[in-house]
N, C-alpha and C. Protein backbone atom coordinates (compact mmCIF):
# COMPACT_ATOMS: atom_id res chain seq x y z
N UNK A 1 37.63 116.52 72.23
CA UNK A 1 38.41 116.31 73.45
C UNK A 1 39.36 115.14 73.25
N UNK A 2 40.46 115.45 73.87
CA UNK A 2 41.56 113.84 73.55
C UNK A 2 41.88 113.81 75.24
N UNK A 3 42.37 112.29 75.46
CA UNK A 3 42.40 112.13 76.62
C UNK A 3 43.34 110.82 76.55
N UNK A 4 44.44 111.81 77.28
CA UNK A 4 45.63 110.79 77.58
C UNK A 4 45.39 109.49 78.49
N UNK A 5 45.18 108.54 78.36
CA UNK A 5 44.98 107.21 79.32
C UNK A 5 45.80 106.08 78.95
N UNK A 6 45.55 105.18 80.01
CA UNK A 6 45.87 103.52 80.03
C UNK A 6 45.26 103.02 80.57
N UNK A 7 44.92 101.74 79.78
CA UNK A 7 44.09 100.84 79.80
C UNK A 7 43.87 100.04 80.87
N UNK A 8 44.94 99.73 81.88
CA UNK A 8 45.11 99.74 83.10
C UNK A 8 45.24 100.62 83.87
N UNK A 9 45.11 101.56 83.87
CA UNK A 9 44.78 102.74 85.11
C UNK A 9 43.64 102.97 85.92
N UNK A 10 43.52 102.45 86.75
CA UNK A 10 42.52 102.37 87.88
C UNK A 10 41.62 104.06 87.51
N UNK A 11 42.60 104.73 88.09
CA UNK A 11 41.70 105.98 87.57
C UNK A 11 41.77 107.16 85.81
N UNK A 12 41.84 106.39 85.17
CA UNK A 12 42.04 106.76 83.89
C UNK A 12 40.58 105.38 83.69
N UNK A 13 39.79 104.33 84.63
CA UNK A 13 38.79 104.02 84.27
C UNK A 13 37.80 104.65 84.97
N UNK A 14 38.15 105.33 85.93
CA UNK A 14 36.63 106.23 86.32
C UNK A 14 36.27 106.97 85.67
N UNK A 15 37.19 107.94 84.55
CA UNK A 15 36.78 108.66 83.53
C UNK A 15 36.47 108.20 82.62
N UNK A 16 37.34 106.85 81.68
CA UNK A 16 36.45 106.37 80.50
C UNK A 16 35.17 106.16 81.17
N UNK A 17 34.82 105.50 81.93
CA UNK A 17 33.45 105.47 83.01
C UNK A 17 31.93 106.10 82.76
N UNK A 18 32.76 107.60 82.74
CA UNK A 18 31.98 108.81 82.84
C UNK A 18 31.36 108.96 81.08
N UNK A 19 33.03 108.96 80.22
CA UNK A 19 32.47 109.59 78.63
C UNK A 19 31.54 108.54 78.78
N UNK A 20 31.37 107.17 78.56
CA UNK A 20 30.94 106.15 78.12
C UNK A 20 29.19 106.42 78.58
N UNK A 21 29.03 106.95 80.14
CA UNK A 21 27.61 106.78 80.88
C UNK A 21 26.87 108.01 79.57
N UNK A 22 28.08 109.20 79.54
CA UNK A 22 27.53 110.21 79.06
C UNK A 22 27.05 110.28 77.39
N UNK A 23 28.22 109.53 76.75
CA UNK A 23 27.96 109.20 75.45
C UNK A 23 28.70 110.64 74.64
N UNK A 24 29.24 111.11 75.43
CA UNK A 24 30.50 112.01 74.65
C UNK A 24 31.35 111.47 73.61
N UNK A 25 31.76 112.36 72.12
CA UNK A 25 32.77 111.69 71.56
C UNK A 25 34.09 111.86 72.36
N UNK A 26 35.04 111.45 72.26
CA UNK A 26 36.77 111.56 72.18
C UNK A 26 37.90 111.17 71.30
N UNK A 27 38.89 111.53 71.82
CA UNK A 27 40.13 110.71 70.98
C UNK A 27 40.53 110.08 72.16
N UNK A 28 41.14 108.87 71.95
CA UNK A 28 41.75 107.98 72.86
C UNK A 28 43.42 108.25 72.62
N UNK A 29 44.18 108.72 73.72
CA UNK A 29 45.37 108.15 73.04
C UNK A 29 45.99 107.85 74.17
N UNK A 30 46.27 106.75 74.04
CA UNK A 30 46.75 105.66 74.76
C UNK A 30 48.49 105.73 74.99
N UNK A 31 48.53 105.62 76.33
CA UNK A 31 50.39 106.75 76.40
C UNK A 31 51.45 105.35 76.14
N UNK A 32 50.56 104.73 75.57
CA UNK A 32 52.09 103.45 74.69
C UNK A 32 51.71 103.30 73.77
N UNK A 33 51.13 104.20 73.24
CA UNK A 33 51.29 104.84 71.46
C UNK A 33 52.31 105.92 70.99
N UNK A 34 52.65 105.46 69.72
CA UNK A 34 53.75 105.99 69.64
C UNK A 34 53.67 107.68 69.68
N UNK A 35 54.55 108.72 70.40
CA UNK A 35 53.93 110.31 70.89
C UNK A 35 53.41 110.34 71.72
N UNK A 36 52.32 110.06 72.15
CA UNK A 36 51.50 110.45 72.87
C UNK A 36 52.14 110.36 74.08
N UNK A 37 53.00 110.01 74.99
CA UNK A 37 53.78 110.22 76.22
C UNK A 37 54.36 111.19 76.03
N UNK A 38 55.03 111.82 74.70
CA UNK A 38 55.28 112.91 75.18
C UNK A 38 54.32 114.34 74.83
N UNK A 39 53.71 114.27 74.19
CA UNK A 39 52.41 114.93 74.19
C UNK A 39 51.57 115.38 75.62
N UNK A 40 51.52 114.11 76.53
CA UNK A 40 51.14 114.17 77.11
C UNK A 40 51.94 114.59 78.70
N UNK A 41 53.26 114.87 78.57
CA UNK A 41 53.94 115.07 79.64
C UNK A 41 54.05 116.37 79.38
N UNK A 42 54.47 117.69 78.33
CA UNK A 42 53.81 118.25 77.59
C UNK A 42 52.98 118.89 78.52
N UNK A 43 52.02 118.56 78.35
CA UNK A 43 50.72 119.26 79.11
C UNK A 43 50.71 119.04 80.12
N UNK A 44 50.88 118.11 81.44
CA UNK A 44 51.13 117.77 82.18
C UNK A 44 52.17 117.10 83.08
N UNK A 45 52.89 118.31 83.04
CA UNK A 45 54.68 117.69 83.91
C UNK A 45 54.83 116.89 85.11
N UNK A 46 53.37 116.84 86.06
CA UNK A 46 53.83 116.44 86.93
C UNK A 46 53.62 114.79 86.83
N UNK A 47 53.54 114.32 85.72
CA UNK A 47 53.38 112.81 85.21
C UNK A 47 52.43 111.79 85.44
N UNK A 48 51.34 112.87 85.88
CA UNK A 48 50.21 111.39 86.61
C UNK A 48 48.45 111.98 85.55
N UNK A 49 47.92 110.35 85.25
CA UNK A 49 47.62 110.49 84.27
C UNK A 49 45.91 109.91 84.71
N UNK A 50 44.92 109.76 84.51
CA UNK A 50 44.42 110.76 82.92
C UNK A 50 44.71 112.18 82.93
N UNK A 51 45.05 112.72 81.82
CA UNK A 51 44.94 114.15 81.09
C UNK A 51 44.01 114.31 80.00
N UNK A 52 43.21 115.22 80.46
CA UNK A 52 42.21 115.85 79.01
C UNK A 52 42.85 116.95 78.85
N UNK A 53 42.85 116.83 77.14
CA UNK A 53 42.92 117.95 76.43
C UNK A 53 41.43 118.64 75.72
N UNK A 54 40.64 119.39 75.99
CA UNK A 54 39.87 120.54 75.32
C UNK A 54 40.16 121.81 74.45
N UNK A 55 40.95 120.91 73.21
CA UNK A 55 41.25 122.60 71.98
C UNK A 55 40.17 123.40 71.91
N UNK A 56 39.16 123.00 71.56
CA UNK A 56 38.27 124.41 72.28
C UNK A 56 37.95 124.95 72.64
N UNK A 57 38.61 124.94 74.16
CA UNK A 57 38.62 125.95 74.98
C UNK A 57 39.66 125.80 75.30
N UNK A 58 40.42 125.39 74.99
CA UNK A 58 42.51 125.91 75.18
C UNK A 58 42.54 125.30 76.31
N UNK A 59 41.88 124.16 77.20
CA UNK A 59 42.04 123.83 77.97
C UNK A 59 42.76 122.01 78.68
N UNK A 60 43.33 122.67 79.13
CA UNK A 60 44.09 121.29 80.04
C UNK A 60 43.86 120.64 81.15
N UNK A 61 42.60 119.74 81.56
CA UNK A 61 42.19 118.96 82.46
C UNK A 61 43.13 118.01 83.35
N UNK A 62 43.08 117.79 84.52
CA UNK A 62 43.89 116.91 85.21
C UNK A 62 42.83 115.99 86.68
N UNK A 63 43.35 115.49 86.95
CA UNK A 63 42.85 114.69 87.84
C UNK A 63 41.04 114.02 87.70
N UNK A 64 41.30 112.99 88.02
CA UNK A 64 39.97 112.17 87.45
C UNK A 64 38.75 112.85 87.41
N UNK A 65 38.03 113.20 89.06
CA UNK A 65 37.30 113.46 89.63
C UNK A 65 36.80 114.71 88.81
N UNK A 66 38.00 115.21 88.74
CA UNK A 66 37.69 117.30 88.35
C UNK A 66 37.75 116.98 86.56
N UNK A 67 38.10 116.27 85.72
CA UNK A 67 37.92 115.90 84.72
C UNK A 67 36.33 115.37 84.21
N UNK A 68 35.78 114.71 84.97
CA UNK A 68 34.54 113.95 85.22
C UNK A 68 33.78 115.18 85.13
N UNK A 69 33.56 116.31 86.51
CA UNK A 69 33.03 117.36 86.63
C UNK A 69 33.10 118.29 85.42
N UNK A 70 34.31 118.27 84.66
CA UNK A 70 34.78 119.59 83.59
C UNK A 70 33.53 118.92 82.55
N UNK A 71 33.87 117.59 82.61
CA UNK A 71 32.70 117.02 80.89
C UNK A 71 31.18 117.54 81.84
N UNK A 72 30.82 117.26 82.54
CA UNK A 72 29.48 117.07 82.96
C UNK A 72 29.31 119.46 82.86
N UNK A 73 30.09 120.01 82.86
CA UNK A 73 29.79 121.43 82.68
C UNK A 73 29.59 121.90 81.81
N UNK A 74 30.90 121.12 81.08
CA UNK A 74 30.83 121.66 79.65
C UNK A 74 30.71 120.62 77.87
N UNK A 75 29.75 119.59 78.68
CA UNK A 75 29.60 118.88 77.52
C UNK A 75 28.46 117.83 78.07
N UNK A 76 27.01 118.69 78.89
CA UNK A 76 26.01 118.01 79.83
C UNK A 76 25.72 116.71 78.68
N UNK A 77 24.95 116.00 79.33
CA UNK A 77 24.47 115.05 78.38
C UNK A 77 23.57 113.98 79.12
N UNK A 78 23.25 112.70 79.04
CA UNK A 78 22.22 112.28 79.84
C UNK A 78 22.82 111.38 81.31
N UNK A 79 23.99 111.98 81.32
CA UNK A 79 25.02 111.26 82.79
C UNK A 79 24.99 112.57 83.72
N UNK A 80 24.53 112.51 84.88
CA UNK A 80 24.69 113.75 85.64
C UNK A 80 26.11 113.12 87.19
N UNK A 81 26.87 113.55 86.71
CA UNK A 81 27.75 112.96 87.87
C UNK A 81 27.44 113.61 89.76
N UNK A 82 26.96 115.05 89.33
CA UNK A 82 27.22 115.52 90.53
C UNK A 82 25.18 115.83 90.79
N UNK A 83 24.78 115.62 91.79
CA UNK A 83 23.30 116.05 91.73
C UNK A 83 23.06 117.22 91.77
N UNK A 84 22.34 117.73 91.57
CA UNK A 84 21.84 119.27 91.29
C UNK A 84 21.34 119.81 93.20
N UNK A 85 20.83 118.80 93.86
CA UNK A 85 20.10 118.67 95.54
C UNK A 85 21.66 118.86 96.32
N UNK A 86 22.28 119.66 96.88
CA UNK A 86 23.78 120.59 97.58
C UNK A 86 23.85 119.59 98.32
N UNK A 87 22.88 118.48 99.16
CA UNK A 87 22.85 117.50 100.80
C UNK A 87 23.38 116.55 99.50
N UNK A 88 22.56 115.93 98.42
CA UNK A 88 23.14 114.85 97.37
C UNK A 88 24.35 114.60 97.21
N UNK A 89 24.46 116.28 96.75
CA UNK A 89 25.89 116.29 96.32
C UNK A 89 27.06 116.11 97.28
N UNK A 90 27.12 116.40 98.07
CA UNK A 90 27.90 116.08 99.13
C UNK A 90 28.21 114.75 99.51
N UNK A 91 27.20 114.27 99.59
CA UNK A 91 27.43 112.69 99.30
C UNK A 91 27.86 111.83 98.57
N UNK A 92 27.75 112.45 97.18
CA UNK A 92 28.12 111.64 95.97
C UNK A 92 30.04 112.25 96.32
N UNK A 93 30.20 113.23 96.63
CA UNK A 93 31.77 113.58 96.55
C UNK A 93 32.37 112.62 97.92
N UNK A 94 31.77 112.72 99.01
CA UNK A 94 32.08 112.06 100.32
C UNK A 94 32.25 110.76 99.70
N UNK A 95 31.62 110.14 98.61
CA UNK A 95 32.11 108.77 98.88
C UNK A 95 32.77 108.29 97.55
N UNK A 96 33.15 109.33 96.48
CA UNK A 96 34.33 109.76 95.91
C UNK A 96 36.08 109.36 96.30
N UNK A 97 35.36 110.24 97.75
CA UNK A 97 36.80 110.79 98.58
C UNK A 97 36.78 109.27 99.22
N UNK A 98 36.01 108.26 99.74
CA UNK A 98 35.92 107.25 100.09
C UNK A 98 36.58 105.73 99.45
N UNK A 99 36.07 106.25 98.69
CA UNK A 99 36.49 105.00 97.52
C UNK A 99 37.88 105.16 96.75
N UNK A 100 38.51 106.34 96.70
CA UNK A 100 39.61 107.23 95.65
C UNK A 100 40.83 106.64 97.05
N UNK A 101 40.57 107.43 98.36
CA UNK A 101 41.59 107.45 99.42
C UNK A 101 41.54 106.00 100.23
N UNK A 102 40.19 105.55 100.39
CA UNK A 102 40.76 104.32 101.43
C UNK A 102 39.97 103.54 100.63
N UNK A 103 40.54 102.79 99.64
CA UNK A 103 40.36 101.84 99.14
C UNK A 103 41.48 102.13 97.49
N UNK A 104 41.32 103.19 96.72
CA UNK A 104 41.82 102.95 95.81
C UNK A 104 43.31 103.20 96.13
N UNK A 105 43.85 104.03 97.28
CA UNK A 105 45.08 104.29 97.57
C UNK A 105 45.54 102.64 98.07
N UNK A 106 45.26 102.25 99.65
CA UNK A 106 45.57 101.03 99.96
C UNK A 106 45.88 99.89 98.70
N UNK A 107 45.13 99.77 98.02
CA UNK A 107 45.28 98.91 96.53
C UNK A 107 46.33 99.83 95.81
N UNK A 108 46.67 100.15 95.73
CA UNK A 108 47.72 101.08 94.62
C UNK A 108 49.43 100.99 95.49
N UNK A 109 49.23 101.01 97.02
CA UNK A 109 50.20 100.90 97.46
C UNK A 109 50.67 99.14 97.44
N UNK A 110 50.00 97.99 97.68
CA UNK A 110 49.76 96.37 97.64
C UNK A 110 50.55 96.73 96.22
N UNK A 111 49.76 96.84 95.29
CA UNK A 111 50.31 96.42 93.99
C UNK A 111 52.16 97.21 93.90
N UNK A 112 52.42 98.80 94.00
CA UNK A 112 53.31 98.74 94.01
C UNK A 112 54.40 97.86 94.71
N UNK A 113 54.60 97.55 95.64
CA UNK A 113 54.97 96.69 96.87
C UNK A 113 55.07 95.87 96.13
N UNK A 114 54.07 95.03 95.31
CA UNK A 114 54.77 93.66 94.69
C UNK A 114 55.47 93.83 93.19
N UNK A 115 55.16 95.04 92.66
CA UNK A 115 56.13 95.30 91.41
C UNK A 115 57.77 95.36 91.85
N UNK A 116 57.57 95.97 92.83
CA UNK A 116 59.10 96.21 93.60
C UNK A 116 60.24 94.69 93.20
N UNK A 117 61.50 94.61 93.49
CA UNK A 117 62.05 93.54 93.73
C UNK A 117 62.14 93.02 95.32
N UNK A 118 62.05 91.69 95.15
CA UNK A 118 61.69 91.31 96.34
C UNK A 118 62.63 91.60 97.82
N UNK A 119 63.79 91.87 97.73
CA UNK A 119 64.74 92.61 98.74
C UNK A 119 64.37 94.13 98.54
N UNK A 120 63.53 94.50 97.82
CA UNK A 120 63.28 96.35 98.55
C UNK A 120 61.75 96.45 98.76
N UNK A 121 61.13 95.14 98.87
CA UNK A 121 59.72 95.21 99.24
C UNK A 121 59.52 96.03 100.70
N UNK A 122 58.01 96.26 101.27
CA UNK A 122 57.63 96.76 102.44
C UNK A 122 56.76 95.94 103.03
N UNK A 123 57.21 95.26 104.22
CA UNK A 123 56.07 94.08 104.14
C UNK A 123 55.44 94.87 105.35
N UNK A 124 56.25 96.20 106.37
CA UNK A 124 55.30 96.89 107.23
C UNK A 124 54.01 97.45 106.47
N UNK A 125 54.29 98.13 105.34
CA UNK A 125 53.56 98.90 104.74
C UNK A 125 52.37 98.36 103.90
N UNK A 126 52.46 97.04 103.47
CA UNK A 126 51.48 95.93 102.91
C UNK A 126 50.97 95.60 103.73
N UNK A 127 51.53 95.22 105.07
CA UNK A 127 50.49 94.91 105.99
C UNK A 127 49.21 95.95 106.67
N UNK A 128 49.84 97.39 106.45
CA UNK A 128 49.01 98.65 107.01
C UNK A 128 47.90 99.17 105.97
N UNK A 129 48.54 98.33 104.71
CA UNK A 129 47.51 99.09 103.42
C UNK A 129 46.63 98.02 103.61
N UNK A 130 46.64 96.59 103.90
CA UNK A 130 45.71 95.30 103.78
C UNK A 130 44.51 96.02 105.00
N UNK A 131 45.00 96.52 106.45
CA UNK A 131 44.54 96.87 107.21
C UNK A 131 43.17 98.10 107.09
N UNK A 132 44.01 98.70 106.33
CA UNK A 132 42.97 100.05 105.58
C UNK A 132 42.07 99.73 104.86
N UNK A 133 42.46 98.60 104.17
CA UNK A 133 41.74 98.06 103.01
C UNK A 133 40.28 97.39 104.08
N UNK A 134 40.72 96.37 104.74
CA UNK A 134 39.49 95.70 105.21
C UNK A 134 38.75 96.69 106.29
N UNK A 135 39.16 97.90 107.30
CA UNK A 135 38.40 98.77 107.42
C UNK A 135 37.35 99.53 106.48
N UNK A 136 37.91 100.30 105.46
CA UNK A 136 37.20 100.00 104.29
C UNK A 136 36.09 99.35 103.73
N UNK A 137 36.16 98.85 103.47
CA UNK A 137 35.32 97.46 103.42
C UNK A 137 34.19 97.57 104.23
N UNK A 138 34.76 97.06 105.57
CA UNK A 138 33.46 97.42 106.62
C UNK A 138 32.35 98.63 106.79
N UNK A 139 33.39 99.62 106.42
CA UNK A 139 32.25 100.95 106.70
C UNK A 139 31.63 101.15 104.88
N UNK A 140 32.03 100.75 103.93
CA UNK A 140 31.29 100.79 102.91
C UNK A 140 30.25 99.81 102.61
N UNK A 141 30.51 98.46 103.39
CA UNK A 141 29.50 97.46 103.28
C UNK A 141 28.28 98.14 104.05
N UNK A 142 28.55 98.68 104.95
CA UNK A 142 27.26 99.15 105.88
C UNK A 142 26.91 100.35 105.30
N UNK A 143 27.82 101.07 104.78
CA UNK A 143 27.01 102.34 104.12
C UNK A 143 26.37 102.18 102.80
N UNK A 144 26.84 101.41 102.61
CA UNK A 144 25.92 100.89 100.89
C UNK A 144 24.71 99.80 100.92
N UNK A 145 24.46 99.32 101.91
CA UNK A 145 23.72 98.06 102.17
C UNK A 145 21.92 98.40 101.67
N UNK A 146 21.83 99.48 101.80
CA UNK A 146 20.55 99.86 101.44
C UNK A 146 20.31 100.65 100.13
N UNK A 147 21.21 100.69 99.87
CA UNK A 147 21.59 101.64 98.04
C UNK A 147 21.41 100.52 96.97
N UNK A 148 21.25 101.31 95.49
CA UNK A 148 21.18 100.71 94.33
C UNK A 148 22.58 101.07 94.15
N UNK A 149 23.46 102.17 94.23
CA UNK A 149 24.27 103.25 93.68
C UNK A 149 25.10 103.50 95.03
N UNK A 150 26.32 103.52 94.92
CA UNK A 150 27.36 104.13 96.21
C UNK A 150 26.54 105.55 96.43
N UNK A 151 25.69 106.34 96.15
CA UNK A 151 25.50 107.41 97.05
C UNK A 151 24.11 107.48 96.99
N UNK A 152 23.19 106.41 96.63
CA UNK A 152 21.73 106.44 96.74
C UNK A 152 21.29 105.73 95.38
N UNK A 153 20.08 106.28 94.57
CA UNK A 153 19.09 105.83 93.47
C UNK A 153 19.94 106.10 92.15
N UNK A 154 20.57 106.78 92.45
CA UNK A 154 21.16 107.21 90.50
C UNK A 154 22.77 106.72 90.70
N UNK A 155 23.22 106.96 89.63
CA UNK A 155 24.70 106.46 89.13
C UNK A 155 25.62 107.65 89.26
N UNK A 156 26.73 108.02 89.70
CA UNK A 156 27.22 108.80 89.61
C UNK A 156 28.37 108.79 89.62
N UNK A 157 29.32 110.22 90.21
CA UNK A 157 30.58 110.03 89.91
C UNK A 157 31.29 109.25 90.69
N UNK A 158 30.50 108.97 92.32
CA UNK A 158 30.89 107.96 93.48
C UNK A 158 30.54 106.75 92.54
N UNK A 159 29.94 106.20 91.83
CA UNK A 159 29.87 104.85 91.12
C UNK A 159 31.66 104.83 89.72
N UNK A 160 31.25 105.79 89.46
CA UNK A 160 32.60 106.10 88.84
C UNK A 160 33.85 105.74 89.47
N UNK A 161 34.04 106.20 90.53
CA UNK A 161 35.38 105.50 91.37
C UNK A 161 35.26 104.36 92.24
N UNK A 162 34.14 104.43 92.49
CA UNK A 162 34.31 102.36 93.06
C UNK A 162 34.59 101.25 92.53
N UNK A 163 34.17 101.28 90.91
CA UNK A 163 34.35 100.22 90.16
C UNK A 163 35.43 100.11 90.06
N UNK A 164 36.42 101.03 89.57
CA UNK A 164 38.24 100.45 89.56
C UNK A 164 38.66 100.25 90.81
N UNK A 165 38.46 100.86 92.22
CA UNK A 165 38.68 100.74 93.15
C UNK A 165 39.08 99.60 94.19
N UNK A 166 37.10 99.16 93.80
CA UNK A 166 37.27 97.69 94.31
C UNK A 166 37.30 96.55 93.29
N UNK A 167 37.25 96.68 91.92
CA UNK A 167 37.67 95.85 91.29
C UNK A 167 39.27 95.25 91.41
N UNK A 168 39.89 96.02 91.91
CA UNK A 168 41.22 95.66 91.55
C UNK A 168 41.67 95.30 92.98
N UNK A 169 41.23 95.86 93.98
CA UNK A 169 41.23 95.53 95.30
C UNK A 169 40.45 94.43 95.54
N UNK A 170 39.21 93.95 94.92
CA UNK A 170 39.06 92.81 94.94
C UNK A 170 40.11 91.14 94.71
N UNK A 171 40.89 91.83 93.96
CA UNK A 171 42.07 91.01 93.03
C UNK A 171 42.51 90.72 93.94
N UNK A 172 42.88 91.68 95.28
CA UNK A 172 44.46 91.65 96.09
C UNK A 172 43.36 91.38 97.33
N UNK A 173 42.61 91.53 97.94
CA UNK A 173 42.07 91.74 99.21
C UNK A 173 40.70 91.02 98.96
N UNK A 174 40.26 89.72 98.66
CA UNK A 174 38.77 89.38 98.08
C UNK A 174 37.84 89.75 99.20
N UNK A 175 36.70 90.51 98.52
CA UNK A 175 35.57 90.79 99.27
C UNK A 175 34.58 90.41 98.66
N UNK A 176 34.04 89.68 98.25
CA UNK A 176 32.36 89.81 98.15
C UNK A 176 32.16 88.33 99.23
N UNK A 177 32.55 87.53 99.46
CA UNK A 177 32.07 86.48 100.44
C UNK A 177 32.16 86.86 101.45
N UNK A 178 33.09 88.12 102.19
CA UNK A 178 33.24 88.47 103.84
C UNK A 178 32.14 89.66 103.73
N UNK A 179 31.81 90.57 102.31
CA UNK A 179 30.94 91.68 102.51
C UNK A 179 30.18 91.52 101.58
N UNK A 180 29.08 90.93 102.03
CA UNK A 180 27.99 90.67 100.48
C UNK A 180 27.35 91.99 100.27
N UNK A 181 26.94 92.76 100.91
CA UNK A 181 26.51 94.12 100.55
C UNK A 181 27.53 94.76 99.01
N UNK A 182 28.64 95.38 99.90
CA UNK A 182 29.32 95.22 99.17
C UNK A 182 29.82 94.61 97.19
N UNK A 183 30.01 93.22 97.96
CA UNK A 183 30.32 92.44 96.68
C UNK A 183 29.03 92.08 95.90
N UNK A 184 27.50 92.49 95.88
CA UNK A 184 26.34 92.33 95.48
C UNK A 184 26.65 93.69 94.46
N UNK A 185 26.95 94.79 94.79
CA UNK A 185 26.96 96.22 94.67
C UNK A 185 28.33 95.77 93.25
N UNK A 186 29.21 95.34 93.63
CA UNK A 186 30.53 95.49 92.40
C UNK A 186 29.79 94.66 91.70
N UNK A 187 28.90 93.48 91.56
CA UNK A 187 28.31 92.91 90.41
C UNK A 187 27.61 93.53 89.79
N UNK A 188 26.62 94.32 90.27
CA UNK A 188 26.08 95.49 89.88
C UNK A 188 26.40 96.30 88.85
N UNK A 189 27.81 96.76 89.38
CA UNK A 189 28.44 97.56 88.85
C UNK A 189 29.40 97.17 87.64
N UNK A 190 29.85 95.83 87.34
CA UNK A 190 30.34 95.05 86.30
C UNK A 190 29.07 94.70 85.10
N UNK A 191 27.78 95.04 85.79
CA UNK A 191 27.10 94.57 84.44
C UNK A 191 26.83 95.93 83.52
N UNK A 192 27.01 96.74 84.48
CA UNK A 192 26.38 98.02 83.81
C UNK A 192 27.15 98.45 82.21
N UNK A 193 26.61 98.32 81.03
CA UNK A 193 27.53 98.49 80.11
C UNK A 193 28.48 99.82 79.84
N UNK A 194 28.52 100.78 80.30
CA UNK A 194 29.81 101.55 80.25
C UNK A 194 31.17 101.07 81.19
N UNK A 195 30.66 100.29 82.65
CA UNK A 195 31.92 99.44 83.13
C UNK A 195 32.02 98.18 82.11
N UNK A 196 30.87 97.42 81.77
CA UNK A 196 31.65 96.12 81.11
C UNK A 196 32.41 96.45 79.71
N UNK A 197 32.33 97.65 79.31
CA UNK A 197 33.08 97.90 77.82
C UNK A 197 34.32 98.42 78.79
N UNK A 198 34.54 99.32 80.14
CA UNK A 198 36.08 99.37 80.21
C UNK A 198 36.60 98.32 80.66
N UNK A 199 36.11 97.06 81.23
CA UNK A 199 36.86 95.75 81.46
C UNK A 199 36.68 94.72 80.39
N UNK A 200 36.52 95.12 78.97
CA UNK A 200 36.95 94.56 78.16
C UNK A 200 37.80 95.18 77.75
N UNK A 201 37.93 96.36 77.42
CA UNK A 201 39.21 96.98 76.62
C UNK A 201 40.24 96.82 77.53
N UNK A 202 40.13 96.60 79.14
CA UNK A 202 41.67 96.14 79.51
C UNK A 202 42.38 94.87 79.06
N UNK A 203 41.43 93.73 78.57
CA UNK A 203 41.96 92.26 78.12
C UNK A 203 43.32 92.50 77.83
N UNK A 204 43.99 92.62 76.76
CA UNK A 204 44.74 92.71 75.80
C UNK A 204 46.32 93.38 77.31
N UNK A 205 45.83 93.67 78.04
CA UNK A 205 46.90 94.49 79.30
C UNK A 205 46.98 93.67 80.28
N UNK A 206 46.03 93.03 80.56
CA UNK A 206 44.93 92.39 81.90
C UNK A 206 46.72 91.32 82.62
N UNK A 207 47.42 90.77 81.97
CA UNK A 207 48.00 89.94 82.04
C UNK A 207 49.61 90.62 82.69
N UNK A 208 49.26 92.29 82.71
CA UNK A 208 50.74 92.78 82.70
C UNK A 208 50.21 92.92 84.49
N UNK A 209 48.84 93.05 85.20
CA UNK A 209 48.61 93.28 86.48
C UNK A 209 49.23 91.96 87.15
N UNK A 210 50.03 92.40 88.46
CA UNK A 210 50.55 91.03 89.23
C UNK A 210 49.89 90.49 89.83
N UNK A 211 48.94 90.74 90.14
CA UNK A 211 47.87 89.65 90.75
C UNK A 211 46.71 89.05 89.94
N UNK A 212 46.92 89.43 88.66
CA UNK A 212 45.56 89.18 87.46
C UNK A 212 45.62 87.31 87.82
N UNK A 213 46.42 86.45 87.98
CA UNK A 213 46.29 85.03 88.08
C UNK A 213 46.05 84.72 89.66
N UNK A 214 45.71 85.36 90.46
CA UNK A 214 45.97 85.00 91.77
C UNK A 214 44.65 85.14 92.07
């Protein structure tokens, strides 16, 4: 399997995430290597990235979540992302959709906003994503407060998208002193060694994020 990513991509780390829990091989190719952007546009025109490629089954993966699911079908191993229990599963996707839309979107819109130049910024729209963001917050601090794991006892693909989520939203919006539930839960989730190997391999990038000093 090869899999188009960057090293800073919020969700190009829920999938390294996944190979890493699972212990799958890959190819890495990293889209500021030389080819591989266009390789990878190629297979995927509409330009948003991770992309798996599967030559053995002629197949072309897209979007995090359904990428995550494709390895766990067709390459099981000792990471089960989705539970086998239909009430589980539902849960583990509900807070997927939780962590992906109101939290990893709000953070994705902040950061664009400050890449911008400062006369075409949105300061309505930073203020409505900060807003989402700390709602957020609230209803995940209380829904996680009694969990090991964003959707109960095991690790899954909802642990998969929280860690870039609120890691990086942590950066722009700090939470673990207003939501210790919460911010108890992302420490958690920073020790676990398939997240602490993808927040080392961002080092070497870590410095191109605009809020990495703030």
């Amino acid at each position: 399997m090869i899999l188009y990513h960057h090293p800073l991509s919020s969700y190009c780390w829920k999938v390294l995430i996944a190979f890493y829990e699972n212990g799958t091989p890959f190819t890495p190719k990293r889209l500021d290597a030389a080819g591989a952007a266009e390789e990878w546009q190629a297979l995927w025109s509409i330009g948003r990235f991770p992309v798996l490629r599967d030559p053995v089954r002629d197949t072309t993966v897209a979007e995090a979540s359904i990428i995550i699911e494709y390895l766990a079908r067709h390459e099981p191993g000792t990471f089960r992302p989705i539970p086998a229990d239909p009430d589980a599963a539902l849960e583990v996707r509900l807070m997927d959709r939780l962590f992906d839309n109101y939290v990893m979107t709000p953070m994705q819109t902040l950061v664009t906003d400050r890449l911008r130049p400062e006369d075409q910024r949105d300061p309505l729209g930073a203020v409505q994503a900060q807003e989402l963001l700390a709602k957020s917050y609230a209803l995940l601090d209380a829904r996680i407060a009694e969990r090991e794991w964003a959707a109960g006892g095991s690790f899954s693909l909802a642990d998969c998208a929280a860690l870039p989520a609120l890691f990086y939203a942590d950066r722009i919006v700090p939470l673990r002193d207003s939501h210790p539930a919460l911010g108890t839960y992302l420490a958690r989730l920073e020790a676990r060694p398939s997240v602490a190997r993808v927040l080392a391999e961002k080092e070497p990038w870590w410095h191109l994020f605009p809020f990495a000093r703030e």
